[in-house]
PDB file of N, CA and C in Angstrom:
ATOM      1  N   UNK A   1     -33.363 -70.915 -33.758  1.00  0.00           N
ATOM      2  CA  UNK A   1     -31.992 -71.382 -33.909  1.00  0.00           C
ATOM      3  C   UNK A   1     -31.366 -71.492 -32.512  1.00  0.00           C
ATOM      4  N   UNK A   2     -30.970 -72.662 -31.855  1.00  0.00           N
ATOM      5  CA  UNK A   2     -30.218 -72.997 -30.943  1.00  0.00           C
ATOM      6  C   UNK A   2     -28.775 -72.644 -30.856  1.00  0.00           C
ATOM      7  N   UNK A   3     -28.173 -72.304 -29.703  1.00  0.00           N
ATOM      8  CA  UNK A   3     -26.920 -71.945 -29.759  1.00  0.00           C
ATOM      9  C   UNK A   3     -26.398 -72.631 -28.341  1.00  0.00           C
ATOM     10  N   UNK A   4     -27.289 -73.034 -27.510  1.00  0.00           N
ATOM     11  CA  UNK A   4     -27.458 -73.614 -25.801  1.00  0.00           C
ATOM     12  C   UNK A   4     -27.150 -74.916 -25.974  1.00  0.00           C
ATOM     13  N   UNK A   5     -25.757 -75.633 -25.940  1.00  0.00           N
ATOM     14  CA  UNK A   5     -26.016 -76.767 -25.473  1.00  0.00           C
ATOM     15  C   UNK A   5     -26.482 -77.435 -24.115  1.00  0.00           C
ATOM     16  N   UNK A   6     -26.988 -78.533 -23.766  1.00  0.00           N
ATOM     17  CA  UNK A   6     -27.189 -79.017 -22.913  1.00  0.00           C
ATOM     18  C   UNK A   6     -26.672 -78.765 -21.688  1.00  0.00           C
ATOM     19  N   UNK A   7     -25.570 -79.120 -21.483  1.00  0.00           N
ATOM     20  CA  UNK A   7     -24.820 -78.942 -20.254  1.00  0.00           C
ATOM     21  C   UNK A   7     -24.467 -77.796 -19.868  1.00  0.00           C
ATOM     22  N   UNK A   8     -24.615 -76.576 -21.166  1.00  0.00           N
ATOM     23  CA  UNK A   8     -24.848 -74.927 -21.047  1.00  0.00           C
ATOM     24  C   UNK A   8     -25.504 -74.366 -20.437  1.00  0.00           C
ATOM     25  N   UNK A   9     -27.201 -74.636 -20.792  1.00  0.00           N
ATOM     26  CA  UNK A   9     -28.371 -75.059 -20.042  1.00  0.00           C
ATOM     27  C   UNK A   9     -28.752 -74.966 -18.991  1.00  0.00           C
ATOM     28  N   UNK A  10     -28.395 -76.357 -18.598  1.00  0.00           N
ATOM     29  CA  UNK A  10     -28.194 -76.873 -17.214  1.00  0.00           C
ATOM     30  C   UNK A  10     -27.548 -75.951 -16.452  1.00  0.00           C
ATOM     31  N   UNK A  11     -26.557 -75.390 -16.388  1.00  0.00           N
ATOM     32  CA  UNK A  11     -25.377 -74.331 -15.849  1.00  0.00           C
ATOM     33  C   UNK A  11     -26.127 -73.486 -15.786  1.00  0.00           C
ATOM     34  N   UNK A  12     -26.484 -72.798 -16.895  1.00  0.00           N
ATOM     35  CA  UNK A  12     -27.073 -71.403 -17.106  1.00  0.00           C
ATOM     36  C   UNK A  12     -28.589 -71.459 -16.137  1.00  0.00           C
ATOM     37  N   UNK A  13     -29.308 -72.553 -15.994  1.00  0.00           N
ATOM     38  CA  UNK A  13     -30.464 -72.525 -15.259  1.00  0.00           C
ATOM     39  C   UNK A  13     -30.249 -72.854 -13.744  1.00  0.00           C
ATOM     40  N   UNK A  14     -29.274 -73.439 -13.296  1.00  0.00           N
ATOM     41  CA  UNK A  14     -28.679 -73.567 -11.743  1.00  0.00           C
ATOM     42  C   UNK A  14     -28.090 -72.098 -11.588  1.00  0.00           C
ATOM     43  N   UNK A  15     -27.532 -71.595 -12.279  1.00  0.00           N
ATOM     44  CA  UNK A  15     -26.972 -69.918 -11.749  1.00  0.00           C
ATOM     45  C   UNK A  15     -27.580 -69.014 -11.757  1.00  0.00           C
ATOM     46  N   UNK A  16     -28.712 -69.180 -12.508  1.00  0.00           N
ATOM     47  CA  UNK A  16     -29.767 -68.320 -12.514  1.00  0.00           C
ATOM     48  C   UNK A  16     -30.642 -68.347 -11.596  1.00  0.00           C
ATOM     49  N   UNK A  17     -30.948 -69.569 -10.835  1.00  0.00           N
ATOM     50  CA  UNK A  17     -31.790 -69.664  -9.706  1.00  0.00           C
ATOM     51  C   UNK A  17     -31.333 -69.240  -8.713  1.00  0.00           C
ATOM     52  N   UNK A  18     -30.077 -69.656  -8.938  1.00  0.00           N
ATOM     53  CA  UNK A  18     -29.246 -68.549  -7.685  1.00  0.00           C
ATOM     54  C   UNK A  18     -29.475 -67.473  -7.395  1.00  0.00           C
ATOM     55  N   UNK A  19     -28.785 -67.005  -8.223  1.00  0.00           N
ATOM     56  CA  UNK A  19     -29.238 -65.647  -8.498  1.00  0.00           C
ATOM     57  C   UNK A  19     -30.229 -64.584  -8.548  1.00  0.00           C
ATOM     58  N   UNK A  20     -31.280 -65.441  -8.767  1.00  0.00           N
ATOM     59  CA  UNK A  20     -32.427 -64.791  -8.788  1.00  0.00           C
ATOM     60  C   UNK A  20     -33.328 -64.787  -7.022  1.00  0.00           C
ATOM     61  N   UNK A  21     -32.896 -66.324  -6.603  1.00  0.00           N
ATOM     62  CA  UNK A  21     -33.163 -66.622  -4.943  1.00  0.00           C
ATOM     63  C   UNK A  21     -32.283 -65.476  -3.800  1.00  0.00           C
ATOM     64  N   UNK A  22     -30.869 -65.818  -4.478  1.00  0.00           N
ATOM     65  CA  UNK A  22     -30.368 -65.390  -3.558  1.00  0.00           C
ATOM     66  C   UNK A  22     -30.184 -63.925  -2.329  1.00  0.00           C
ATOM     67  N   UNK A  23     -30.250 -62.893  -3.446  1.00  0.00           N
ATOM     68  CA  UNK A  23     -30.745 -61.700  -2.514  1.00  0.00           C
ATOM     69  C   UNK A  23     -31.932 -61.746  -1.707  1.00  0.00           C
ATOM     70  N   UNK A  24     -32.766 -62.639  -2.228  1.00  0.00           N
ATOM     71  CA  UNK A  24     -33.856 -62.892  -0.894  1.00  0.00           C
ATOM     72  C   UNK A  24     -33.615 -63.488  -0.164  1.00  0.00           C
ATOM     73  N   UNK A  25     -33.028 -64.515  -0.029  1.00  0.00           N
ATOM     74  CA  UNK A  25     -32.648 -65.255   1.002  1.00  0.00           C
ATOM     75  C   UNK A  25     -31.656 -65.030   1.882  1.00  0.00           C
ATOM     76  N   UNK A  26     -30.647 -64.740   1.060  1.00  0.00           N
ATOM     77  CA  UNK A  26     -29.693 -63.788   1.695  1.00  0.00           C
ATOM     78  C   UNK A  26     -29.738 -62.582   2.219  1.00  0.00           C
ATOM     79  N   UNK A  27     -30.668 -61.698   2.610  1.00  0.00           N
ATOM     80  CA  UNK A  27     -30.777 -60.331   2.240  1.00  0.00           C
ATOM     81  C   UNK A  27     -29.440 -59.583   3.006  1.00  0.00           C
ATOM     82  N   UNK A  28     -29.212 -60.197   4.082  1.00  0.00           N
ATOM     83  CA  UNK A  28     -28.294 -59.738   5.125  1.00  0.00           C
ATOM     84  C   UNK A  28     -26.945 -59.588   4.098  1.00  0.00           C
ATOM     85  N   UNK A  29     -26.828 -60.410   3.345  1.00  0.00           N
ATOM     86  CA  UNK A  29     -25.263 -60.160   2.747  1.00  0.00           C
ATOM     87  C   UNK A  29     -25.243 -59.402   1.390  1.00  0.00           C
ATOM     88  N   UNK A  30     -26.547 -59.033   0.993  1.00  0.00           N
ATOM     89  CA  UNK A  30     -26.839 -58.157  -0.378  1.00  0.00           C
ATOM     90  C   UNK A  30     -27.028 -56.915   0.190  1.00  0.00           C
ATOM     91  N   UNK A  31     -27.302 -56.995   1.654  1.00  0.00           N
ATOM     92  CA  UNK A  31     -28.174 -55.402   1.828  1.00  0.00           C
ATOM     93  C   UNK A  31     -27.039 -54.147   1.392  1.00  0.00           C
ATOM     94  N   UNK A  32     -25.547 -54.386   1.489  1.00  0.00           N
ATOM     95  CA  UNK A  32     -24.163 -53.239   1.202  1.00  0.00           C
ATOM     96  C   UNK A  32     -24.590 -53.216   0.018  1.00  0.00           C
ATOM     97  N   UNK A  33     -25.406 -53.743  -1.384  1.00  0.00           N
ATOM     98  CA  UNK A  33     -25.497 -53.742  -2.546  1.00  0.00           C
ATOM     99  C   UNK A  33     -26.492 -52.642  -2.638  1.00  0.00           C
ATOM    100  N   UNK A  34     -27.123 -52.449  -1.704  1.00  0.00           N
ATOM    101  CA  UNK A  34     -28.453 -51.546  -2.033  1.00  0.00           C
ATOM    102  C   UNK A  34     -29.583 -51.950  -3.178  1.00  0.00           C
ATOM    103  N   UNK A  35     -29.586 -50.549  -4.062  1.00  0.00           N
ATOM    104  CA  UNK A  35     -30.457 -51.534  -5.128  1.00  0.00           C
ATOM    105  C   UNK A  35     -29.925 -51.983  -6.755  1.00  0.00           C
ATOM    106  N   UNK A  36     -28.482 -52.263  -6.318  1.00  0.00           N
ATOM    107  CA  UNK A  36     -27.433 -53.459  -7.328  1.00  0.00           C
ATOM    108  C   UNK A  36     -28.259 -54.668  -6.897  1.00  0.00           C
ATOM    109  N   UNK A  37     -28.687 -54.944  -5.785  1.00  0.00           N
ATOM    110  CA  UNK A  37     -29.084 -56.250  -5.587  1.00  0.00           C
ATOM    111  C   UNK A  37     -30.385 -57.037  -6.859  1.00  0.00           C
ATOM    112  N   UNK A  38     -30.821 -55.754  -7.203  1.00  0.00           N
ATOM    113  CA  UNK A  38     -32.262 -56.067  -8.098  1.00  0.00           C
ATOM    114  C   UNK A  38     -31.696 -56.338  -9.765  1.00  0.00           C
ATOM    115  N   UNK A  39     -30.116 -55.965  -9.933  1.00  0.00           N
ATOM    116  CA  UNK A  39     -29.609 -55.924 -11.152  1.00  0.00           C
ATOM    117  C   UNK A  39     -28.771 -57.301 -10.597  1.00  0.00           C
ATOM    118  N   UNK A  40     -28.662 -58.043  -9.809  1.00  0.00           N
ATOM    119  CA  UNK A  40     -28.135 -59.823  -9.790  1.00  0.00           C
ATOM    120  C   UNK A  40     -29.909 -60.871 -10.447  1.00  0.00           C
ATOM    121  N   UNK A  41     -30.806 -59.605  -9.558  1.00  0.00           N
ATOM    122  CA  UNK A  41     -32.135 -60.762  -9.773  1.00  0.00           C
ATOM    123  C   UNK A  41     -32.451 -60.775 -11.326  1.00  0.00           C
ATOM    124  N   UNK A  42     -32.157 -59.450 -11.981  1.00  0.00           N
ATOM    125  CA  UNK A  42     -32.098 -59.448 -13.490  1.00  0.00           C
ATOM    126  C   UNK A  42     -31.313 -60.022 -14.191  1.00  0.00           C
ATOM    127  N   UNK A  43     -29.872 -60.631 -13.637  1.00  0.00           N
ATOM    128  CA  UNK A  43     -29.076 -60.791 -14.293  1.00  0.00           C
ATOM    129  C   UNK A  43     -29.406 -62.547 -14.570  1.00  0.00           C
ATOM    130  N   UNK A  44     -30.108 -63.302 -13.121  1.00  0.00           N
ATOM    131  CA  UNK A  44     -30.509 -64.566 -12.661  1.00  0.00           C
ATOM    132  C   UNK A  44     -31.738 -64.922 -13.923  1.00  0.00           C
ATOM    133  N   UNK A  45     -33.132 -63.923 -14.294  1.00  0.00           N
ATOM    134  CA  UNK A  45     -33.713 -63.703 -15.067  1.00  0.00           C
ATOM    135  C   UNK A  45     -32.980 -64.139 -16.531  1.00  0.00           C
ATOM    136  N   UNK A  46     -32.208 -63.137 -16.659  1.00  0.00           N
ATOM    137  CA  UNK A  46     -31.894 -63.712 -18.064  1.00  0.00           C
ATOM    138  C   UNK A  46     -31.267 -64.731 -18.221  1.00  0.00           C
ATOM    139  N   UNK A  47     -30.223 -65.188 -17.115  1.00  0.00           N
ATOM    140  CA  UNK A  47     -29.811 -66.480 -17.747  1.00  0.00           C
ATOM    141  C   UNK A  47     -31.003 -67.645 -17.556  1.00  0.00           C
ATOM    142  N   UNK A  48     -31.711 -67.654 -17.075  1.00  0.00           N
ATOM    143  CA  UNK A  48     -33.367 -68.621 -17.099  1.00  0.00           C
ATOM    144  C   UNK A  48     -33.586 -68.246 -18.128  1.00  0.00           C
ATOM    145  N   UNK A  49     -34.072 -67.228 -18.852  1.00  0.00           N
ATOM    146  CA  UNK A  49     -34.947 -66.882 -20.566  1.00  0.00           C
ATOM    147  C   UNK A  49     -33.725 -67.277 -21.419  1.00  0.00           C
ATOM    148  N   UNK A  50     -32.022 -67.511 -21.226  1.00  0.00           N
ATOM    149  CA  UNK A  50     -31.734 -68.033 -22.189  1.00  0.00           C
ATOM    150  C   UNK A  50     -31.352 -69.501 -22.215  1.00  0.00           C
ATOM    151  N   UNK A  51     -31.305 -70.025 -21.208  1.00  0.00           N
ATOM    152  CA  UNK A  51     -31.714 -71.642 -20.743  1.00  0.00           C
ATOM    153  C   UNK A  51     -33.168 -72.134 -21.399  1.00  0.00           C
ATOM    154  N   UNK A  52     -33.740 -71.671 -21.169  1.00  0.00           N
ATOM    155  CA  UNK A  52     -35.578 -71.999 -21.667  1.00  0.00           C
ATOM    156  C   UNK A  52     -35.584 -71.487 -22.755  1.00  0.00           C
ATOM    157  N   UNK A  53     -34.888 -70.668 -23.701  1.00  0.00           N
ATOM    158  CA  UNK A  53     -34.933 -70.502 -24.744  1.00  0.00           C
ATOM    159  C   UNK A  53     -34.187 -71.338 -25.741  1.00  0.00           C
ATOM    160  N   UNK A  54     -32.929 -71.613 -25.515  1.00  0.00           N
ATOM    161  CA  UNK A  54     -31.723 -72.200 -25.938  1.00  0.00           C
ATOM    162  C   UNK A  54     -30.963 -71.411 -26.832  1.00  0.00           C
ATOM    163  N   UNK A  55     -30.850 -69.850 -26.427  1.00  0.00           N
ATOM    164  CA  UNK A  55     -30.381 -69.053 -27.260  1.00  0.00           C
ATOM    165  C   UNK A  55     -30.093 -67.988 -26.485  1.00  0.00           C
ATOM    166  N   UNK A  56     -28.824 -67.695 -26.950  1.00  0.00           N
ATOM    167  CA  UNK A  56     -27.906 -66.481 -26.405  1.00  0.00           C
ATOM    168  C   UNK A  56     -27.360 -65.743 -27.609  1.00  0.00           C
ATOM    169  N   UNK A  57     -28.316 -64.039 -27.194  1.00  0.00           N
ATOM    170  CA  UNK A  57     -27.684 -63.421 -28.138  1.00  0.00           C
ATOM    171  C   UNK A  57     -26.079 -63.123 -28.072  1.00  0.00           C
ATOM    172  N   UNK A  58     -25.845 -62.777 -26.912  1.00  0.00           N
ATOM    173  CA  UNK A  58     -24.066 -62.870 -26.505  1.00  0.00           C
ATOM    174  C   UNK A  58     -23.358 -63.697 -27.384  1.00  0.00           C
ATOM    175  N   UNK A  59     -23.612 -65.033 -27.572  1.00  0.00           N
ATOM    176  CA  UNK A  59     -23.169 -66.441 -28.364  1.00  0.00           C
ATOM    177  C   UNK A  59     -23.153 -65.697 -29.814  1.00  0.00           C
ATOM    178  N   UNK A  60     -24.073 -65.685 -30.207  1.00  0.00           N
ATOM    179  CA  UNK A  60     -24.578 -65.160 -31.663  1.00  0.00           C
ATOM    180  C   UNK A  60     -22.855 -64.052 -32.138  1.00  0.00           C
ATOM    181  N   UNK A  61     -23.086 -63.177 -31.321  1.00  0.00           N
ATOM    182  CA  UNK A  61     -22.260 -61.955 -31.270  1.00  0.00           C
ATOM    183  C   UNK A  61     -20.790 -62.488 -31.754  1.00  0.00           C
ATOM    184  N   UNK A  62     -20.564 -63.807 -30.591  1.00  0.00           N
ATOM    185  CA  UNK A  62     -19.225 -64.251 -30.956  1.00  0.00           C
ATOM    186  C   UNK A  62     -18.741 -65.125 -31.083  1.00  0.00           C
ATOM    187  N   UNK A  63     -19.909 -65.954 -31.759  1.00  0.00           N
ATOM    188  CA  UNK A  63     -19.918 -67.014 -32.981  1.00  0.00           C
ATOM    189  C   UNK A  63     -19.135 -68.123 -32.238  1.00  0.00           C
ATOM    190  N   UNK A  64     -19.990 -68.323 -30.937  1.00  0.00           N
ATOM    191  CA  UNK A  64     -19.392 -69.321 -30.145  1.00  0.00           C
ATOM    192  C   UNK A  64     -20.764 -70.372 -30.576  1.00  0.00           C
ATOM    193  N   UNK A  65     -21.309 -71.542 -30.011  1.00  0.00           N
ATOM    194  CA  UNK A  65     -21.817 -72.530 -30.452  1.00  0.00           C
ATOM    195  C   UNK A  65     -21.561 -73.793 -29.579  1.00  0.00           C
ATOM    196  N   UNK A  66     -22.437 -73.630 -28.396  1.00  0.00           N
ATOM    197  CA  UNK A  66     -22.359 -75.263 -27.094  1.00  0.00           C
ATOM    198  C   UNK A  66     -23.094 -76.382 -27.472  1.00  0.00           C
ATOM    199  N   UNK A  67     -24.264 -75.559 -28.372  1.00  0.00           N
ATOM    200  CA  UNK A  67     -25.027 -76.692 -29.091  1.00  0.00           C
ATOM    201  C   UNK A  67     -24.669 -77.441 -30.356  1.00  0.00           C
ATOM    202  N   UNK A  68     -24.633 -78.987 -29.945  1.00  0.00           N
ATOM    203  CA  UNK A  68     -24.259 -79.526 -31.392  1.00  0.00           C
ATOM    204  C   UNK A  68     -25.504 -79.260 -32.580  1.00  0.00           C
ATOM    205  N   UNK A  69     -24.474 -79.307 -33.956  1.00  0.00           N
ATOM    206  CA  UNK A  69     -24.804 -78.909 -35.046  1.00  0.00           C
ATOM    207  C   UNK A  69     -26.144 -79.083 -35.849  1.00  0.00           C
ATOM    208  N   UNK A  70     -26.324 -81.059 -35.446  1.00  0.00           N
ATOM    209  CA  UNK A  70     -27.779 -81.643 -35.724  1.00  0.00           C
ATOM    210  C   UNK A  70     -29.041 -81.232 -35.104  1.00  0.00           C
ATOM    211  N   UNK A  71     -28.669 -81.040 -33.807  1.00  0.00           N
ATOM    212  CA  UNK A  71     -29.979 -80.425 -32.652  1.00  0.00           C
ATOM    213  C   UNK A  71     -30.721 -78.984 -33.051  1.00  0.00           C
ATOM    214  N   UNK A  72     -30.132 -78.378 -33.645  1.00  0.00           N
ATOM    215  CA  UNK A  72     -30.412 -77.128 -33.483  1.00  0.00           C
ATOM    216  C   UNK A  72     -32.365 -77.338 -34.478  1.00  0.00           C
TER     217      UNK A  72
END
């Protein structure tokens, strides 16, 4: 069951790459994070598994819905 629309997706898989890149690349501006920095790369993680999935349990929870009705 889909809950990800498209343009959700899309969002959710550009912020996640971020996220998941960025303390490495950045390290100089994560290093005050210590090891919070490894809970952004988790956080980058899940929004990729719910982009590639098309499902957010969060969504579910509060019966929000980006994906149209027919697609699912």
């Amino acid at each position: 069951m889909a809950n990800v629309g498209s343009l959700d997706r899309t969002l959710r898989f550009l912020l996640g790459a971020v996220l998941v890149l960025a303390p490495f690349l950045l390290a100089e501006a994560f290093a005050p994070l210590g090891a919070w920095r490894y809970a952004v790369v988790a956080w980058g993680v899940v929004m990729i598994g719910t982009a590639a999935f098309r499902f957010c349990p969060a969504y579910t929870l509060l019966g929000i819905r980006t994906c149209p009705a027919g697609k699912a």
